[in-house]
C-alpha atoms as a PDB file:
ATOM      1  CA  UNK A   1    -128.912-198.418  17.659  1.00  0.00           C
ATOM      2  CA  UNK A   2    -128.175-196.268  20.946  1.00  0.00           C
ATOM      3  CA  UNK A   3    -129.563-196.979  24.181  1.00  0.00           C
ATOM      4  CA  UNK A   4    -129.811-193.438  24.710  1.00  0.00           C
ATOM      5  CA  UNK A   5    -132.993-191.435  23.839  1.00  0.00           C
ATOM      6  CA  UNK A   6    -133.403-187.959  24.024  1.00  0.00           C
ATOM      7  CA  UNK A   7    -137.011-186.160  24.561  1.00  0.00           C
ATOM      8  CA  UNK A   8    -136.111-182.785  23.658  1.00  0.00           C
ATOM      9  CA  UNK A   9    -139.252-179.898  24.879  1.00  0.00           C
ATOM     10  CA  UNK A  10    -140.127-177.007  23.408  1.00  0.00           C
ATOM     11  CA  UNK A  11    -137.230-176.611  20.879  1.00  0.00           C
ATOM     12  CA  UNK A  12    -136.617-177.035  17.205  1.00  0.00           C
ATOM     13  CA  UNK A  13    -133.380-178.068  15.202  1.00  0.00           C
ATOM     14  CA  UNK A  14    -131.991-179.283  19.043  1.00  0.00           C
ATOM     15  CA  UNK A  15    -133.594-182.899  18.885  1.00  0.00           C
ATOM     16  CA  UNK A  16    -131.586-183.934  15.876  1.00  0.00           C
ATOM     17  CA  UNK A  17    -127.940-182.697  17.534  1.00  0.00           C
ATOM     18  CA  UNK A  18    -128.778-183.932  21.239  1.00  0.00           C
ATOM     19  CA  UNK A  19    -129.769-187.377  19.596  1.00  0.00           C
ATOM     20  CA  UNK A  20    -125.913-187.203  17.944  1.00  0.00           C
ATOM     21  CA  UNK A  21    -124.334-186.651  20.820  1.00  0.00           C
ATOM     22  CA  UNK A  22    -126.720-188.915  22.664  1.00  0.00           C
ATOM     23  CA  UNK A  23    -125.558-191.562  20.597  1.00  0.00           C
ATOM     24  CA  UNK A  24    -122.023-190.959  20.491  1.00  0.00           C
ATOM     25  CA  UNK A  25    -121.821-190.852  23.961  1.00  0.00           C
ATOM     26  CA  UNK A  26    -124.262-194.214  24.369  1.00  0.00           C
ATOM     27  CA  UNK A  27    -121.462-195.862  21.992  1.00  0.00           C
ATOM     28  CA  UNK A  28    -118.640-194.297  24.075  1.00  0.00           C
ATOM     29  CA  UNK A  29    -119.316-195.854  27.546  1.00  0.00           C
ATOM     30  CA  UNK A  30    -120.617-199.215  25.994  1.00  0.00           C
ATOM     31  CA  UNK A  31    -124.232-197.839  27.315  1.00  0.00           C
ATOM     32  CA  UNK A  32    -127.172-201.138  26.768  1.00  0.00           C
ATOM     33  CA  UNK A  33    -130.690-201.311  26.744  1.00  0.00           C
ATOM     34  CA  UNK A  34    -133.009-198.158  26.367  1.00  0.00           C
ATOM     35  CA  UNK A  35    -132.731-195.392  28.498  1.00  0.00           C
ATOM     36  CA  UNK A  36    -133.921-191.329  27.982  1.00  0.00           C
ATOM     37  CA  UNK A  37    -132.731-188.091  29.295  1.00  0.00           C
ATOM     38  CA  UNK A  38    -135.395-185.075  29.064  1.00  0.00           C
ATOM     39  CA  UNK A  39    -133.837-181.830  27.023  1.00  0.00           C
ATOM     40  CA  UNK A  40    -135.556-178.394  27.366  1.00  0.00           C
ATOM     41  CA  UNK A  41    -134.212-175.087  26.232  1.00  0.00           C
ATOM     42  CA  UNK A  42    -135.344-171.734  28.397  1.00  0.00           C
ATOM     43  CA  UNK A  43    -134.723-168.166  28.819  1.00  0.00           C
ATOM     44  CA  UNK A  44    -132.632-166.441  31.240  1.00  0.00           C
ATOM     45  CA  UNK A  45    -135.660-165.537  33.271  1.00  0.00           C
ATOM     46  CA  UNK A  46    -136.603-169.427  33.234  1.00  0.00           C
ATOM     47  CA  UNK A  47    -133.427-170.612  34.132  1.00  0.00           C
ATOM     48  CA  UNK A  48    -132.620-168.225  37.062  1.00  0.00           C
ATOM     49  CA  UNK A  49    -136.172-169.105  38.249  1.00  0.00           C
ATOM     50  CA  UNK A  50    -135.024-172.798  38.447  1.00  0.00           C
ATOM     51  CA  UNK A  51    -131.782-172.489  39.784  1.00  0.00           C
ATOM     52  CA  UNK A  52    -132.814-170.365  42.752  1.00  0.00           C
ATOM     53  CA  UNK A  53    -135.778-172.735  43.635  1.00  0.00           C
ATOM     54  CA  UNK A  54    -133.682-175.840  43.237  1.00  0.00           C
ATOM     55  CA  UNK A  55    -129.871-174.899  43.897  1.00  0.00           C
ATOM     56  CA  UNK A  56    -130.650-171.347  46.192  1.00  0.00           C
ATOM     57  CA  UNK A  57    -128.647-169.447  43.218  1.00  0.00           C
ATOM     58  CA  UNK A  58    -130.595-166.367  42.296  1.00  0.00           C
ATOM     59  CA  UNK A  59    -128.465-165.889  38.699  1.00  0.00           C
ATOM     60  CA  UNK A  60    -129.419-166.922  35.260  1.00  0.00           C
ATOM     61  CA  UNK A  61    -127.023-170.293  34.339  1.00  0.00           C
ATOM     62  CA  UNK A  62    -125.768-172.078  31.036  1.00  0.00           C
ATOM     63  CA  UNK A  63    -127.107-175.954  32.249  1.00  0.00           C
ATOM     64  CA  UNK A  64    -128.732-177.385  34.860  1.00  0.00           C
ATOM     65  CA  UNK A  65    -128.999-181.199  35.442  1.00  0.00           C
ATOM     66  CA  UNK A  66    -131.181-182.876  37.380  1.00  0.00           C
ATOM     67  CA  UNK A  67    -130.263-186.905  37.689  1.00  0.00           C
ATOM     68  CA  UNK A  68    -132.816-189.428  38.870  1.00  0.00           C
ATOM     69  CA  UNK A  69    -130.280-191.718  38.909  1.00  0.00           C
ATOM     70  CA  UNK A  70    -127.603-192.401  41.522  1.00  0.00           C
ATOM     71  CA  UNK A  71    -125.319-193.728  38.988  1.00  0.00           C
ATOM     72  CA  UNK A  72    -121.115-193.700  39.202  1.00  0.00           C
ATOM     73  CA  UNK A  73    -119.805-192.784  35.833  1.00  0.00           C
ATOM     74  CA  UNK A  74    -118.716-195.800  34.046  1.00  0.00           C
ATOM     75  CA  UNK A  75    -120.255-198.678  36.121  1.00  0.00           C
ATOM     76  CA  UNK A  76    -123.567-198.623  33.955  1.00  0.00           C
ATOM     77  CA  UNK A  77    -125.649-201.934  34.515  1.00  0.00           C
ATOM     78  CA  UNK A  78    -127.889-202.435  31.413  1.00  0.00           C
ATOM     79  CA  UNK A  79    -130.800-199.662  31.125  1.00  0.00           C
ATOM     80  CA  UNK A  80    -133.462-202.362  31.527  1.00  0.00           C
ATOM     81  CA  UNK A  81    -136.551-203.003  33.487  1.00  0.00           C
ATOM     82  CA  UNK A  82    -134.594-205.871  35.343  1.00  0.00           C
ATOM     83  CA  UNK A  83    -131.975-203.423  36.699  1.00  0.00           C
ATOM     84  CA  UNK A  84    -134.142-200.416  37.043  1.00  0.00           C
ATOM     85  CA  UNK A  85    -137.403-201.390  38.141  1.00  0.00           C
ATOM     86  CA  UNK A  86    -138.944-198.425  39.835  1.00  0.00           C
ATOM     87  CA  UNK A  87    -137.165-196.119  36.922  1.00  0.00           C
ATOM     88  CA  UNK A  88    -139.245-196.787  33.657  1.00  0.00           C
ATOM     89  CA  UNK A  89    -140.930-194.877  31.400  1.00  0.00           C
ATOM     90  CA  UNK A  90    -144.265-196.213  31.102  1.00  0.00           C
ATOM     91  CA  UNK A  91    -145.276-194.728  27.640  1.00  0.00           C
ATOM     92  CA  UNK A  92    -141.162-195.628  26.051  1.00  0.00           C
ATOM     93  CA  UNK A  93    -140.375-198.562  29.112  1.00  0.00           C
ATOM     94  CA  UNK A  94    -137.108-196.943  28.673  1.00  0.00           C
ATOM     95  CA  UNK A  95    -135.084-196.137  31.975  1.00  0.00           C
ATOM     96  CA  UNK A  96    -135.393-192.547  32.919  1.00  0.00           C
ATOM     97  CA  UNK A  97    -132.084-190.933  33.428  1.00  0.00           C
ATOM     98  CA  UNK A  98    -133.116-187.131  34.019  1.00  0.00           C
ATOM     99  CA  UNK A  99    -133.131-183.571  32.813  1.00  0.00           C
ATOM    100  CA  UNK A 100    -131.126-180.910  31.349  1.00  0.00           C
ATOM    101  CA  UNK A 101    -132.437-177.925  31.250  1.00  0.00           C
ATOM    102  CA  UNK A 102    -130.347-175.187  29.097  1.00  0.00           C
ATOM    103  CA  UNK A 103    -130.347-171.624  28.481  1.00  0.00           C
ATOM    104  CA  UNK A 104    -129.948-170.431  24.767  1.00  0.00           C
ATOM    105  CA  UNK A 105    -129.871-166.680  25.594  1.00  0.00           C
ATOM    106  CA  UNK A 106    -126.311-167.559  28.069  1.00  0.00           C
ATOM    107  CA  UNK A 107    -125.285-170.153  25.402  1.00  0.00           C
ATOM    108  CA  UNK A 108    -125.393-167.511  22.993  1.00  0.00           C
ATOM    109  CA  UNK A 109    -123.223-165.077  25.171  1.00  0.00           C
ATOM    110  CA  UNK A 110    -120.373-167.967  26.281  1.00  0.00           C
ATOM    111  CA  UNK A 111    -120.471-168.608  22.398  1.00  0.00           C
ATOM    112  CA  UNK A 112    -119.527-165.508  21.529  1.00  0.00           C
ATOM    113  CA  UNK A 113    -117.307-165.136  24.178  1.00  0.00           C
ATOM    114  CA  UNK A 114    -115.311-168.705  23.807  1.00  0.00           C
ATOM    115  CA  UNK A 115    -114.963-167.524  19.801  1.00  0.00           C
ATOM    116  CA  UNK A 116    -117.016-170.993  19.015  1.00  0.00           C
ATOM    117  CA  UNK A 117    -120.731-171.158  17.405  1.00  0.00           C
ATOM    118  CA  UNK A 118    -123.969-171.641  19.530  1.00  0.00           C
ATOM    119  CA  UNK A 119    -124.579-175.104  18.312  1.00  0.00           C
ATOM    120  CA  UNK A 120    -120.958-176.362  19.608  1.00  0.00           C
ATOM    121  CA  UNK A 121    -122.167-174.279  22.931  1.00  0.00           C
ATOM    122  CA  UNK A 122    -125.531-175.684  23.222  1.00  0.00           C
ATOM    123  CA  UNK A 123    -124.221-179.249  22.275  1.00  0.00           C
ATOM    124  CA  UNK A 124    -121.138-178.779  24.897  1.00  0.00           C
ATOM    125  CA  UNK A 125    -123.847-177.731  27.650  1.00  0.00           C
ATOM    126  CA  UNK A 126    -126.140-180.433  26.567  1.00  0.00           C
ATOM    127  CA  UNK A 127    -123.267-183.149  26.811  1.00  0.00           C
ATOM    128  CA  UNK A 128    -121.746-181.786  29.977  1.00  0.00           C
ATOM    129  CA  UNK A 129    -125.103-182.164  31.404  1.00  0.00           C
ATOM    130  CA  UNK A 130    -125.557-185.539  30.373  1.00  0.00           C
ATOM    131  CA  UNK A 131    -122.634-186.820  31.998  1.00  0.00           C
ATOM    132  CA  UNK A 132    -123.984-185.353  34.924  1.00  0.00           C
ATOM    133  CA  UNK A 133    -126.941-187.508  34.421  1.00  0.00           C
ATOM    134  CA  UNK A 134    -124.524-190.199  33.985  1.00  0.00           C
ATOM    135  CA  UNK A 135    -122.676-189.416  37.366  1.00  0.00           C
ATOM    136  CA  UNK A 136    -120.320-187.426  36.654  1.00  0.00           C
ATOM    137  CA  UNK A 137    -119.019-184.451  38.821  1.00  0.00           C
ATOM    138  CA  UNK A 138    -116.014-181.865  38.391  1.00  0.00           C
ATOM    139  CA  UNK A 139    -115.311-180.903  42.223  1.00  0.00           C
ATOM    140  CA  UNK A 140    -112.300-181.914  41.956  1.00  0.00           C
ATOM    141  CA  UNK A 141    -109.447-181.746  39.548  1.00  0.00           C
ATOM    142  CA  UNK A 142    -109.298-185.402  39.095  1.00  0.00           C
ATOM    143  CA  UNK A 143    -113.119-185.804  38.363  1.00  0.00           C
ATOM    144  CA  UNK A 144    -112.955-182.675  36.358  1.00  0.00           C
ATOM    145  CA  UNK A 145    -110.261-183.733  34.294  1.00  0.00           C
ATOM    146  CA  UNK A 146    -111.936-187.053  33.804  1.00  0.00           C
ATOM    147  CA  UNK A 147    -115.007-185.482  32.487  1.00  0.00           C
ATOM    148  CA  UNK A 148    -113.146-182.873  30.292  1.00  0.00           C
ATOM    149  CA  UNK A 149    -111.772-185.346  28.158  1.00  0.00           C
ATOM    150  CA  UNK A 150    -115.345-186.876  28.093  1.00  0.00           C
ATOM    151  CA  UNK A 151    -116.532-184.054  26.723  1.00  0.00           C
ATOM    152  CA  UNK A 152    -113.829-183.385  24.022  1.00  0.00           C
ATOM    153  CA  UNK A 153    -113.309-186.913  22.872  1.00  0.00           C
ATOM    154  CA  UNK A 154    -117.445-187.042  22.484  1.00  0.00           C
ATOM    155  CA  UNK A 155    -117.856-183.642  20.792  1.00  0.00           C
ATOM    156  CA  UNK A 156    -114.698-184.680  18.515  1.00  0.00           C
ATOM    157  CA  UNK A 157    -117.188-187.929  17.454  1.00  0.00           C
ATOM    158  CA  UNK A 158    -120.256-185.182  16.039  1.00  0.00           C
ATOM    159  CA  UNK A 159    -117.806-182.607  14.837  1.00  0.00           C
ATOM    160  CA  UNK A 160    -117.860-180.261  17.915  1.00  0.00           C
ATOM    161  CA  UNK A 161    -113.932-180.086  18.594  1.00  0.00           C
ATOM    162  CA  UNK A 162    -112.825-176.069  19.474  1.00  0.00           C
ATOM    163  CA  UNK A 163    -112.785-174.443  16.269  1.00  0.00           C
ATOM    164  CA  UNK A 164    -115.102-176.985  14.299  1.00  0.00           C
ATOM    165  CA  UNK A 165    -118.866-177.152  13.662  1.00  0.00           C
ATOM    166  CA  UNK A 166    -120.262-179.836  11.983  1.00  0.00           C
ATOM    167  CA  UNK A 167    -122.884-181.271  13.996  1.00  0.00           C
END
């Protein structure tokens, strides 16, 4: 069983590969307990809305992640109500992580234009946000690097590598 939930909003079909990846990555970092990241999809105009009001970027993005969490990628204490008192979901009483919020309408273009399928797009910008959540950061090359192979060695788990689509 993961310890990862995903609520997905407003979005059909996406629920059932976020919860893949949501569990491969749970099982990749050893993740315990129950914890849940919100997923919603938006348009451009939705997106660019968001990102101006909370980043001062007036341009439509791919992902935007918004951790409630101060967590350091891979020193996760169990997701539980012991460790994360003030975090829990009163309806789940799993530990709230965050949201991703992603554009299908730029998914769709960096699809097209990385010579991949939406659904490895949207699951790469889901993922990539996730580990966000999960206190990640690529401002540097070392951190980026870090997270790249992440990303590949999760996405490899579903069926997601560059070139495959099985998800």
């Amino acid at each position: 069983m993961s310890a990862l939930k995903v609520l997905c909003v407003e979005s059909e079909g996406a629920a059932d590969f976020a919860d893949k990846i949501a569990c491969a990555a749970s099982e990749y970092f050893s993740l315990s307990g129950g914890a849940e990241v919100e997923l919603s999809f938006v348009s451009a105009e939705e997106i660019r809305m968001i990102n101006k009001t909370e980043r001062g970027a007036d341009n439509a993005t791919d992902v935007l992640s918004f951790p409630l969490l101060n967590l350091k990628y891979g020193e996760y204490k169990p997701f539980t109500k012991k460790n994360y008192p003030l975090d829990i979901n009163p309806e789940s009483g799993n530990v709230l992580l965050g949201s991703i919020v992603i554009c299908n309408e730029v998914a769709a273009m960096q699809a097209e234009e990385y010579g991949h399928g939406v659904e490895r797009e949207r699951g790469f910008l889901f993922l990539h946000g996730l580990l966000h959540v999960l206190g990640f950061d690529h401002i540097d090359d070392g951190d980026r690097a870090v997270m790249r192979k992440a990303e590949e060695e999760i996405l490899a788990v579903v069926g997601l590598r560059r070139g495959e689509e099985k998800c």
